[in-house]
N, C-alpha and C. Protein backbone atom coordinates (compact mmCIF):
# COMPACT_ATOMS: atom_id res chain seq x y z
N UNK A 1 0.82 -1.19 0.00
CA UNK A 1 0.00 0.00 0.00
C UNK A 1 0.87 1.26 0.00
N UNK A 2 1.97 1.30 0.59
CA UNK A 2 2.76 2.54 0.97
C UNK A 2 3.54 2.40 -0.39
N UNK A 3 3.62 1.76 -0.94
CA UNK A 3 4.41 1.93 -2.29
C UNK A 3 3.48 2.66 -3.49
N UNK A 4 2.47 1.82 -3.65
CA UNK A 4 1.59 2.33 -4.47
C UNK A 4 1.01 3.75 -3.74
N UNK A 5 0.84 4.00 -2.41
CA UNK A 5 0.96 5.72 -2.66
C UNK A 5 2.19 6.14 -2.98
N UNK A 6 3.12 5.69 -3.18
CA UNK A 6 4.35 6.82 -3.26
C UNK A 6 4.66 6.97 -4.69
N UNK A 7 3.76 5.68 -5.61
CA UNK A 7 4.36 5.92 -6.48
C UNK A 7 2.80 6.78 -7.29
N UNK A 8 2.05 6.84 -6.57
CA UNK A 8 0.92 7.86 -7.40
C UNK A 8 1.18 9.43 -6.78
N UNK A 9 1.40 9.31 -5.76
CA UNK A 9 2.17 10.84 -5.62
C UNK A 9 3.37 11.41 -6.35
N UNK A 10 4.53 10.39 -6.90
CA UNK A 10 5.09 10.95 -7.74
C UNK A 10 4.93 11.24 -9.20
N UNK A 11 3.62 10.09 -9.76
CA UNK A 11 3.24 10.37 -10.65
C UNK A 11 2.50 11.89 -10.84
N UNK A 12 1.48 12.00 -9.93
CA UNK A 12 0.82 13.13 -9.58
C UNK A 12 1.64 14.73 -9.83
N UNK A 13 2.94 14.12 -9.15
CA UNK A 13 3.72 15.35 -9.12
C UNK A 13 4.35 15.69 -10.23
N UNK A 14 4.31 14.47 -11.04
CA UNK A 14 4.95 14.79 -12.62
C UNK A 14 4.69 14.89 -13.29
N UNK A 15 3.28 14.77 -13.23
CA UNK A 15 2.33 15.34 -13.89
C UNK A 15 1.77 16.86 -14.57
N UNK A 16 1.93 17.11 -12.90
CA UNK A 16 1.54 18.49 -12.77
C UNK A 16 2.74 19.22 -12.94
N UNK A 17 3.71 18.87 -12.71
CA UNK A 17 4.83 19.36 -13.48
C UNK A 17 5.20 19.91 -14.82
N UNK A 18 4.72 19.01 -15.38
CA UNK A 18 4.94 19.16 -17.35
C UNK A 18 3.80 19.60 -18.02
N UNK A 19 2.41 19.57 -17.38
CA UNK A 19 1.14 19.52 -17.51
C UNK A 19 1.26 21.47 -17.78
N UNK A 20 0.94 21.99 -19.28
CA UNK A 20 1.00 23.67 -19.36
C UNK A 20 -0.43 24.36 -18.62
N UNK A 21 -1.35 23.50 -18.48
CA UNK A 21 -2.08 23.92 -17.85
C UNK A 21 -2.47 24.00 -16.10
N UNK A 22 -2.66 24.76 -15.34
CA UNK A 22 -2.27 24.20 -13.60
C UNK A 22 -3.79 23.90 -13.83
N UNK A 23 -3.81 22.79 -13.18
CA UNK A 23 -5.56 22.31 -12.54
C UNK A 23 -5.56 22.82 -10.74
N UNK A 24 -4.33 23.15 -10.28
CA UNK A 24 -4.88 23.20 -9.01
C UNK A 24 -3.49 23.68 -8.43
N UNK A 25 -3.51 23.84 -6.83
CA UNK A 25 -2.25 24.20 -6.50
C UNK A 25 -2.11 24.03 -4.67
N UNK A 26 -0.80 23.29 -4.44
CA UNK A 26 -0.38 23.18 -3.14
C UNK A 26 -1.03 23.91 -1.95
N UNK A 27 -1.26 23.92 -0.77
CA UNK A 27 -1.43 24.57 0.20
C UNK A 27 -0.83 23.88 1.75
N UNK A 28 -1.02 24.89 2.45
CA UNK A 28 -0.50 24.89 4.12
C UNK A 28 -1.28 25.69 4.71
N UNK A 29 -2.21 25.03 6.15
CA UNK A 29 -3.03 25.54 6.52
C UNK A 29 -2.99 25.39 7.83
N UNK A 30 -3.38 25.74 8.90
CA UNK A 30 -3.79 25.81 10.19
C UNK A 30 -5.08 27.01 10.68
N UNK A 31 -5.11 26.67 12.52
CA UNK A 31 -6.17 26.81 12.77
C UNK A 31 -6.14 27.18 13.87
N UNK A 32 -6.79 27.76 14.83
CA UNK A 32 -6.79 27.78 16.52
C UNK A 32 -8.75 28.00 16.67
N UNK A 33 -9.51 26.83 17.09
CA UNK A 33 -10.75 26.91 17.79
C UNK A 33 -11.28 27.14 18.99
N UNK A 34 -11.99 27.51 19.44
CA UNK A 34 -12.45 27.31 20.63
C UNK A 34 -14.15 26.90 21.29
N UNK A 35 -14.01 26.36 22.35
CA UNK A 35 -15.37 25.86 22.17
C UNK A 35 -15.76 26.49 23.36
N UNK A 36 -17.69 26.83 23.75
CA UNK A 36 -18.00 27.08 25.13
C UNK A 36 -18.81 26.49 25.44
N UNK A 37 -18.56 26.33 26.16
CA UNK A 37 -19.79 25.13 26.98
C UNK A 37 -20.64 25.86 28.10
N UNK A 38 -21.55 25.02 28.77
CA UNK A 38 -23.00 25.27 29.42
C UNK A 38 -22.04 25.15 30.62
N UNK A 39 -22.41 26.81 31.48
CA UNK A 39 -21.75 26.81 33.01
C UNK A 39 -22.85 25.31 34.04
N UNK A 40 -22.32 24.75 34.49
CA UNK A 40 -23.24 23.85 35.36
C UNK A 40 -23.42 24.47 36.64
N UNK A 41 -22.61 25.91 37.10
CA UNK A 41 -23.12 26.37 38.17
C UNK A 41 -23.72 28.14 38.48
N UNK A 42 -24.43 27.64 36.80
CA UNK A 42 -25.33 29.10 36.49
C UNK A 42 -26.39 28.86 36.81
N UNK A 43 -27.12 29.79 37.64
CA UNK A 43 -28.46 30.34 38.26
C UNK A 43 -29.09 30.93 37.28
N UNK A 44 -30.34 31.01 37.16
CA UNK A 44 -30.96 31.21 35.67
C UNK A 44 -31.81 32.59 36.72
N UNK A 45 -31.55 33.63 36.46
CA UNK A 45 -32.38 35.10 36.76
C UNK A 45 -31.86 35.25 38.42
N UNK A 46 -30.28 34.55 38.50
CA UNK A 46 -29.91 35.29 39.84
C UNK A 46 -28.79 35.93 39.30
N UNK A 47 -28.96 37.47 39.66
CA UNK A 47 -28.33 38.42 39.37
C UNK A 47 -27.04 38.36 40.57
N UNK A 48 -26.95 37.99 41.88
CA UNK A 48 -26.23 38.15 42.56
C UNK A 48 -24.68 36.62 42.69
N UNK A 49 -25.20 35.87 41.89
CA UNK A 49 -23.62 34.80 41.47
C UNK A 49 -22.78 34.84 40.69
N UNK A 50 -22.84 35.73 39.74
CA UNK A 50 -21.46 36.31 39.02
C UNK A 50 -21.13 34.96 38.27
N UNK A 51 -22.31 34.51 37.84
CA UNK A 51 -21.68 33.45 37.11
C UNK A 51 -22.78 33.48 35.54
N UNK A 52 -21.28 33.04 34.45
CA UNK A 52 -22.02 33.46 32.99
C UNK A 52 -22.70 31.97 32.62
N UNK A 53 -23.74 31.87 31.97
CA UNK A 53 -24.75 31.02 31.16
C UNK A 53 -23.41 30.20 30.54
N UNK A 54 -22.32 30.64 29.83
CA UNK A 54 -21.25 30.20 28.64
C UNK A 54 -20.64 30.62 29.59
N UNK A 55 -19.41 29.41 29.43
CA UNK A 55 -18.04 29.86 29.39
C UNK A 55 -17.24 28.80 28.41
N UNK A 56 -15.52 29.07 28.53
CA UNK A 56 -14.93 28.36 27.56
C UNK A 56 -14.64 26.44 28.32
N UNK A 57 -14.69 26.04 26.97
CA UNK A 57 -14.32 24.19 27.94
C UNK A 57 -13.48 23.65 26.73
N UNK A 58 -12.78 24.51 25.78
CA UNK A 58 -11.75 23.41 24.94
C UNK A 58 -10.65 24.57 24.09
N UNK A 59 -10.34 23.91 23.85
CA UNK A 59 -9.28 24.44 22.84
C UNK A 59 -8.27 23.62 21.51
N UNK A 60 -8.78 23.81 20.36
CA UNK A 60 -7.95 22.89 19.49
C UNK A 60 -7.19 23.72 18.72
N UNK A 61 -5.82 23.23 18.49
CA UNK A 61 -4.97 23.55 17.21
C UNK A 61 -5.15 22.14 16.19
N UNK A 62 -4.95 22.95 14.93
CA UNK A 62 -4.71 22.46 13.77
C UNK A 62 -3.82 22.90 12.42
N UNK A 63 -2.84 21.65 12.16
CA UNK A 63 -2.62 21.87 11.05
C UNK A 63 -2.59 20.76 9.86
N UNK A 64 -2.06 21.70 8.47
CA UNK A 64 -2.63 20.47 7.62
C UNK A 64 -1.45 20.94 6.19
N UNK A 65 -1.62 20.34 5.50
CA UNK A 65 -1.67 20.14 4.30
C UNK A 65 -2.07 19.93 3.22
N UNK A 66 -2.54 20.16 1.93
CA UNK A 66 -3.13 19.62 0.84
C UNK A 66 -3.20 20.10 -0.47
N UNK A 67 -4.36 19.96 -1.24
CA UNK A 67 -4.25 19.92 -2.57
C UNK A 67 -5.10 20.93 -3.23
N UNK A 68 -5.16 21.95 -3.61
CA UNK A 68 -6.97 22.44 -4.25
C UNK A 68 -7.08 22.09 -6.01
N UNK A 69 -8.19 21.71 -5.74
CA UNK A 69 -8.25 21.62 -7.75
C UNK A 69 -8.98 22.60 -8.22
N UNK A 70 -8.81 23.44 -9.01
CA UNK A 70 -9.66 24.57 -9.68
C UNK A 70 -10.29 25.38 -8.94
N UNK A 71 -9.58 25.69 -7.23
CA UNK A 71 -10.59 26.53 -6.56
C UNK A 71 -11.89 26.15 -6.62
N UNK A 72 -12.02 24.91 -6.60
CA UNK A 72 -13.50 24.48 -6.01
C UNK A 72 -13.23 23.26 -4.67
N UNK A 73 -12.71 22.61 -5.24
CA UNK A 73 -12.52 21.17 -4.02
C UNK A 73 -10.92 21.54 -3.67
N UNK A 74 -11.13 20.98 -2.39
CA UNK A 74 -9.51 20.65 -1.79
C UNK A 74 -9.52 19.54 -0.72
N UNK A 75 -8.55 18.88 -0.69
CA UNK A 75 -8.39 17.60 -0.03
C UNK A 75 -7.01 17.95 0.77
N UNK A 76 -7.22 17.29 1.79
CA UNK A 76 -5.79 17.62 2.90
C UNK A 76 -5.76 16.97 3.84
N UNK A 77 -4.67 16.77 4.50
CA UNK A 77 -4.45 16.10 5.66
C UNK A 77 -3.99 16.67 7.05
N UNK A 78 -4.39 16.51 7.86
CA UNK A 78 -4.11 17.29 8.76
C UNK A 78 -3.99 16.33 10.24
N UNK A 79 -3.43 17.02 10.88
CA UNK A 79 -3.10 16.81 12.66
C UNK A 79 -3.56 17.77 13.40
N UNK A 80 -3.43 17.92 14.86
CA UNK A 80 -3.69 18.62 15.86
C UNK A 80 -3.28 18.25 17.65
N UNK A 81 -3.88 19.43 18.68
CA UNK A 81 -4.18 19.11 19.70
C UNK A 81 -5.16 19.54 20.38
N UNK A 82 -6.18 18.69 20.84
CA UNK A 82 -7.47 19.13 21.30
C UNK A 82 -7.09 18.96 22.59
N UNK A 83 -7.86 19.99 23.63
CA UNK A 83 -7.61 19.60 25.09
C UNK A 83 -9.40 20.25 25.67
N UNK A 84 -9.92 19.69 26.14
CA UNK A 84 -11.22 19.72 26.83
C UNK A 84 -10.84 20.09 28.24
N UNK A 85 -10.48 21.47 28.98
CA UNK A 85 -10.31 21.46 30.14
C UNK A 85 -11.16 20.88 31.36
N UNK A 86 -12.63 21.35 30.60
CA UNK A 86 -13.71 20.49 31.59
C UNK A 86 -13.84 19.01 32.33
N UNK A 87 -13.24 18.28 31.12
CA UNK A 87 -13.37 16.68 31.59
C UNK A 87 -11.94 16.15 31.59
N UNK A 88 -10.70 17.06 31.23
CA UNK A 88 -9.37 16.63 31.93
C UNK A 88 -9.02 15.69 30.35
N UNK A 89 -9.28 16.25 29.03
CA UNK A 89 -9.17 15.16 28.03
C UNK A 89 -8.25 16.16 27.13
N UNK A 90 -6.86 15.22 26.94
CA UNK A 90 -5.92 15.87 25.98
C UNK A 90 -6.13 14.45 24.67
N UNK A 91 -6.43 15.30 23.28
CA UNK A 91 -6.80 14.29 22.14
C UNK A 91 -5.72 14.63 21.26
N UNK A 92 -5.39 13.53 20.09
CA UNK A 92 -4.48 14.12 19.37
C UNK A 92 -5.21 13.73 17.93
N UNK A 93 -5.94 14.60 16.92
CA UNK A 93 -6.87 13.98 15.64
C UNK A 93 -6.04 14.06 15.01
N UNK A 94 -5.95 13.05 14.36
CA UNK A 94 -5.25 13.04 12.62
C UNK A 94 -6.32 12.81 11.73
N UNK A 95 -6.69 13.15 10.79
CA UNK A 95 -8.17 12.88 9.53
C UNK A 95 -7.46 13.91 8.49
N UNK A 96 -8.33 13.25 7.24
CA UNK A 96 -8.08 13.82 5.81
C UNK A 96 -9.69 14.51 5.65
N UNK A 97 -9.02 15.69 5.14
CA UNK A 97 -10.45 16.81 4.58
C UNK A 97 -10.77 17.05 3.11
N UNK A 98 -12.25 17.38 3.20
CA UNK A 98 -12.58 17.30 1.76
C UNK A 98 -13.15 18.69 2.55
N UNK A 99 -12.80 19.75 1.34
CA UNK A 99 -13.46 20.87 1.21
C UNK A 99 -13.79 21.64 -0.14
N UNK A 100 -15.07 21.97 0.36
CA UNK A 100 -15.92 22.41 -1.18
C UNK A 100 -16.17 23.92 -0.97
N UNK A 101 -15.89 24.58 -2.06
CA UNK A 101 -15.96 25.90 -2.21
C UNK A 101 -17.36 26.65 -2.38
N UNK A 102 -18.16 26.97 -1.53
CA UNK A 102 -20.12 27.09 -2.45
C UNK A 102 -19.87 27.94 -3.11
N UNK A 103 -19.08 29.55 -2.61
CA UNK A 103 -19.05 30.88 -3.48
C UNK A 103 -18.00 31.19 -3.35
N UNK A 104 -17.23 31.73 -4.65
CA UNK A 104 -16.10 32.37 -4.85
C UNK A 104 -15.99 33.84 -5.44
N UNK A 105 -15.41 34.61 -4.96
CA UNK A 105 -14.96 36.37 -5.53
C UNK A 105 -13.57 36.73 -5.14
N UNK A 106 -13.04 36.88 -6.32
CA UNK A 106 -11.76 38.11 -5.90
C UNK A 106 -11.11 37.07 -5.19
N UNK A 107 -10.52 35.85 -5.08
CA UNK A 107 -9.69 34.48 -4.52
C UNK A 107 -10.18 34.69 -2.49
N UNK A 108 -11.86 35.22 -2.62
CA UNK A 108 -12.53 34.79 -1.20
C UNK A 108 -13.54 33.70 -1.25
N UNK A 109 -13.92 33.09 -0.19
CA UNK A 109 -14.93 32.06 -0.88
C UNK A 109 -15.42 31.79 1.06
N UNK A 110 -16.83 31.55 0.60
CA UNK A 110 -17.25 30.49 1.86
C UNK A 110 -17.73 29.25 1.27
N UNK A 111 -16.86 28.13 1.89
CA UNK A 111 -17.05 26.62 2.05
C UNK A 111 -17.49 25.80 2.59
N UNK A 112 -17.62 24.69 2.90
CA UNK A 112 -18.30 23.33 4.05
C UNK A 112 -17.18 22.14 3.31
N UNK A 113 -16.54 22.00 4.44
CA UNK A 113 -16.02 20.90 5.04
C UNK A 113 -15.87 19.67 5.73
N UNK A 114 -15.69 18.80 5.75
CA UNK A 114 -16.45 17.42 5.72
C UNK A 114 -14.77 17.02 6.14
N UNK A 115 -14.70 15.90 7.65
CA UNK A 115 -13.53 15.61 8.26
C UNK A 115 -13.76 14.37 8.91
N UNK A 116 -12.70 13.25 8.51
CA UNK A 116 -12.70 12.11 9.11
C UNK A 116 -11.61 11.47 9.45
N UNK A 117 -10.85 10.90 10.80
CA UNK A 117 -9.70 10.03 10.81
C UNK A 117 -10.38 9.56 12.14
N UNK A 118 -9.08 9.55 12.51
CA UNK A 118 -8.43 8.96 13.82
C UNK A 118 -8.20 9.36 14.82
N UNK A 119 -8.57 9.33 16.45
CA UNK A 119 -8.18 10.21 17.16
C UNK A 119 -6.89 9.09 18.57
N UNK A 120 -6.13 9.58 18.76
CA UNK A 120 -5.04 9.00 20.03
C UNK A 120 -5.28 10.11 21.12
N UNK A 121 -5.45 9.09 22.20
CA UNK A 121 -5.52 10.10 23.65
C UNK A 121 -4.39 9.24 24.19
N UNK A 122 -3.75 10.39 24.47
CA UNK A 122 -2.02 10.27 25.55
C UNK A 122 -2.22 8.90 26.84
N UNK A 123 -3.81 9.45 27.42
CA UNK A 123 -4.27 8.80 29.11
C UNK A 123 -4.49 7.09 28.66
N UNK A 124 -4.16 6.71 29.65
CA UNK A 124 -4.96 5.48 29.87
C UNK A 124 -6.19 5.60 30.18
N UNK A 125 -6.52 6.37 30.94
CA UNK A 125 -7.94 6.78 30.99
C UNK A 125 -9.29 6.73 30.17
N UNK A 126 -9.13 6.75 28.71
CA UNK A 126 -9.23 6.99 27.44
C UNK A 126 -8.99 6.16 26.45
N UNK A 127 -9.51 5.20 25.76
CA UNK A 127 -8.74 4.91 24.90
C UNK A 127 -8.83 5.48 23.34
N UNK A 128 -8.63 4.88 22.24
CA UNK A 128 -8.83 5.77 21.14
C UNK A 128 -9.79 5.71 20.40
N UNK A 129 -10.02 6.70 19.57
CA UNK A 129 -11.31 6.23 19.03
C UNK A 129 -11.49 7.16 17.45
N UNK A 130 -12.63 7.24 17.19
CA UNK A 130 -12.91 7.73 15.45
C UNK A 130 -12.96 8.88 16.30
N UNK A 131 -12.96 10.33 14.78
CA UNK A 131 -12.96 11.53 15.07
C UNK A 131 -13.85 12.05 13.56
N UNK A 132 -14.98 12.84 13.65
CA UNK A 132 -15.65 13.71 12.48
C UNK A 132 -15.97 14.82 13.17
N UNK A 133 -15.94 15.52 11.76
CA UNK A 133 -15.82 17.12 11.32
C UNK A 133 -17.00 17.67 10.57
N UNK A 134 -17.42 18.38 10.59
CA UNK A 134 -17.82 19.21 9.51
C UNK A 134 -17.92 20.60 10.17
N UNK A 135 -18.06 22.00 9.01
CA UNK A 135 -17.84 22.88 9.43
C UNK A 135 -17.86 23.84 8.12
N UNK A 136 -18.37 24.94 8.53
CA UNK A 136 -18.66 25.73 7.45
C UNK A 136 -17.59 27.52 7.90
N UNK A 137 -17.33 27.86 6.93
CA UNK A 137 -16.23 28.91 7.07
C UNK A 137 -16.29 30.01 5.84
N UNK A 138 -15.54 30.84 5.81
CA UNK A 138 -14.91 31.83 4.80
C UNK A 138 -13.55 32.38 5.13
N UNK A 139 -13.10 32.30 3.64
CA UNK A 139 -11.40 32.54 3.44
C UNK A 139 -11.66 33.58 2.92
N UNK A 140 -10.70 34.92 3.36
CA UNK A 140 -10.29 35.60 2.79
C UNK A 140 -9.22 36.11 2.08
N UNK A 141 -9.37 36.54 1.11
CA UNK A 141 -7.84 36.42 0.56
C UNK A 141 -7.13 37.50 1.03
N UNK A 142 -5.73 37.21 0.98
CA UNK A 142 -4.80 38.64 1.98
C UNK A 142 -4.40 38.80 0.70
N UNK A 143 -2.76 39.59 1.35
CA UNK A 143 -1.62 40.10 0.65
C UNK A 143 -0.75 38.44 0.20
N UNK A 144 -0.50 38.84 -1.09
CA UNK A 144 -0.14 37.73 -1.93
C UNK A 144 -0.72 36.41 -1.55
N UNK A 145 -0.06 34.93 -0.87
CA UNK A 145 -0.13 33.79 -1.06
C UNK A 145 -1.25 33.81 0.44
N UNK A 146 -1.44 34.78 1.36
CA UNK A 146 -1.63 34.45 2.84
C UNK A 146 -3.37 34.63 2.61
N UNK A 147 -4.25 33.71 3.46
CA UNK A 147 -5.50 33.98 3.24
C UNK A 147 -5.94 33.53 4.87
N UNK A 148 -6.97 34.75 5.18
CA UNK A 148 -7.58 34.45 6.57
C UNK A 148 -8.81 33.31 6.72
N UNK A 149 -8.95 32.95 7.71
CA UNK A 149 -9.74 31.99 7.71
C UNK A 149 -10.80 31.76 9.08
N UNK A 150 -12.30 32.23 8.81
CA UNK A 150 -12.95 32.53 9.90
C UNK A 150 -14.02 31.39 9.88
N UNK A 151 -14.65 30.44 10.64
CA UNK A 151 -15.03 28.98 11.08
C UNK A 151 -15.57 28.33 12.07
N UNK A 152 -16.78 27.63 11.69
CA UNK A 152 -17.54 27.23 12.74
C UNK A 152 -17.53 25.71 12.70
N UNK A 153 -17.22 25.24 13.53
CA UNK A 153 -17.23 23.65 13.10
C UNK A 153 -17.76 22.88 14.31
N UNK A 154 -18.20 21.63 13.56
CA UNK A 154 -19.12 20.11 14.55
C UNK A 154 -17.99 19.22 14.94
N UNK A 155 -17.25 19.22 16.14
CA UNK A 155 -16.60 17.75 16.38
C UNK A 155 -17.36 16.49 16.81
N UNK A 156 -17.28 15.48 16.31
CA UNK A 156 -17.28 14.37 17.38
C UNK A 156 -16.17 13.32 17.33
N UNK A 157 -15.88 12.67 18.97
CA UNK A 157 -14.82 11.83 19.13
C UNK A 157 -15.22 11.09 19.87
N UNK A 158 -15.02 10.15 19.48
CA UNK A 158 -15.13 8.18 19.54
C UNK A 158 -14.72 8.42 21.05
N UNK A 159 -15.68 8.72 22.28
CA UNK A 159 -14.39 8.09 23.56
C UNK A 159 -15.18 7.51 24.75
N UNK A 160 -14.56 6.29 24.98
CA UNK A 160 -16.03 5.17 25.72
C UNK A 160 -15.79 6.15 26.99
N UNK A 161 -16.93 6.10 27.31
CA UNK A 161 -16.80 6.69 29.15
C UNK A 161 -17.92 8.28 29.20
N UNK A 162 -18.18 8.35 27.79
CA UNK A 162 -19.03 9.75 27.72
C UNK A 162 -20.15 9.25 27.61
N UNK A 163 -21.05 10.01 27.93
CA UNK A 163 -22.58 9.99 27.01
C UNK A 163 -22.68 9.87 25.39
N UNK A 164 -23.14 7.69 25.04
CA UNK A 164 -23.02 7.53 24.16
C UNK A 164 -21.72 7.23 23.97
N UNK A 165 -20.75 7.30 24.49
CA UNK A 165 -19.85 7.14 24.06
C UNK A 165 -19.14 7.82 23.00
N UNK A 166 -18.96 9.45 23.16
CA UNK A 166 -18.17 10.14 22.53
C UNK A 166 -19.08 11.54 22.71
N UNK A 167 -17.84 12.32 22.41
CA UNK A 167 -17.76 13.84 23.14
C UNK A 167 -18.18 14.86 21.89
N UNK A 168 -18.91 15.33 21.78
CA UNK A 168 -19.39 16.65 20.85
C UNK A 168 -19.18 17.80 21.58
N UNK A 169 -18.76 18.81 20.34
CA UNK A 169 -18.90 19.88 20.70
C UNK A 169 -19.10 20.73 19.09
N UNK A 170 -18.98 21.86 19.75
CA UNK A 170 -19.09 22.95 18.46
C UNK A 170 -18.06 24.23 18.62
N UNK A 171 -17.41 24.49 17.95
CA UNK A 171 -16.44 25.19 18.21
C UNK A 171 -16.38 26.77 16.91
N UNK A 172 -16.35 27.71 17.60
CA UNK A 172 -15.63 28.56 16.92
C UNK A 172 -13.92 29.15 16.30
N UNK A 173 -13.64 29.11 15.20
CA UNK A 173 -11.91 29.04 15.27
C UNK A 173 -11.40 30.52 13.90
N UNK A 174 -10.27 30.69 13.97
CA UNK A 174 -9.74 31.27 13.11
C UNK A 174 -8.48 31.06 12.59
N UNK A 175 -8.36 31.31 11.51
CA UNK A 175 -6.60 30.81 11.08
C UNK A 175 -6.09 31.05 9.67
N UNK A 176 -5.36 30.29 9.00
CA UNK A 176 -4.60 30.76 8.07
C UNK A 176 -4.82 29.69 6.55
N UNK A 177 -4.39 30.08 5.43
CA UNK A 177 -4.19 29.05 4.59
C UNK A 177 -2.96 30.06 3.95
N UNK A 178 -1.76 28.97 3.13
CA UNK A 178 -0.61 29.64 2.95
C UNK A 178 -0.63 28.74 1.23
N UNK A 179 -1.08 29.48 0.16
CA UNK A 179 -0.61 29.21 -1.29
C UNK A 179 0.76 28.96 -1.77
């Protein structure tokens, strides 16, 4: 298996090499999310506990790599580190992304994204489990190759010991893509 990818990636690459027309072009991307969760020791119309409805319960980085074809689809691979301060859970996702472009202007676009791998937790506590994505966003294009990236996304992760057995959340994030 590891051969036959290596040898369609070099085909791929030599392709697009000699090929006068570009169908598509390299990228480097990352991310920083955050998620908030339901205070469990909010009073609903007591003004005197100083405590908010929301607060924060995660934090993920991400980065990636991949492919775009014609500024419509892009495929990539990516890593990270998720940490859930609430329930004491450090995750590590690896998954490959498919992302579709709905509208494009001027090299900006808002997309939906669609994410699936693998997730490793460090704990014994934990063991490992599946990880999905989806998530809808807009890129903006900067100065030359750099484009901003503003994002709302659905996690879920495979992890026995939760309700159902795996942890959702919804997260807000921002970040980069590098042409």
């Amino acid at each position: 298996m590891k051969i036959f990818l290596l040898a369609f990636i070099f085909l791929f690459t030599f392709q697009n090499s000699i090929s006068q027309e570009k169908l598509g072009r390299p990228f480097f991307t990352g991310d920083v999310n955050f998620t908030l969760g339901i205070n469990e020791n909010y009073t609903p119309f007591d003004t005197d506990d100083g405590e908010a409805l929301l607060e924060p319960a995660a934090l993920f980085f991400r980065v990636g790599f991949g492919y775009e074809f014609k500024k419509r689809v892009a495929i990539s691979i990516n890593g990270g580190y998720d940490f859930h301060w609430n329930y004491d859970v450090d995750a590590f996702p690896t998954y490959a992304a498919l992302k579709y472009n709905i509208t494009e202007k001027d090299d900006s676009n808002h997309f939906i994204e669609f994410r699936y791998g693998k997730m490793w937790t460090p704990s014994s506590r934990y063991p490992d489990g599946n990880y999905y994505g989806i998530g809808l966003g807009i890129q903006v294009a900067g100065e030359k190759h750099w484009n901003t990236i503003f994002r709302i996304d659905y996690h879920r992760k495979g992890i026995v010991g939760f309700k159902n057995n795996r942890l959702d959340s919804v997260s807000f994030g921002f970040g980069f893509s590098f042409f």
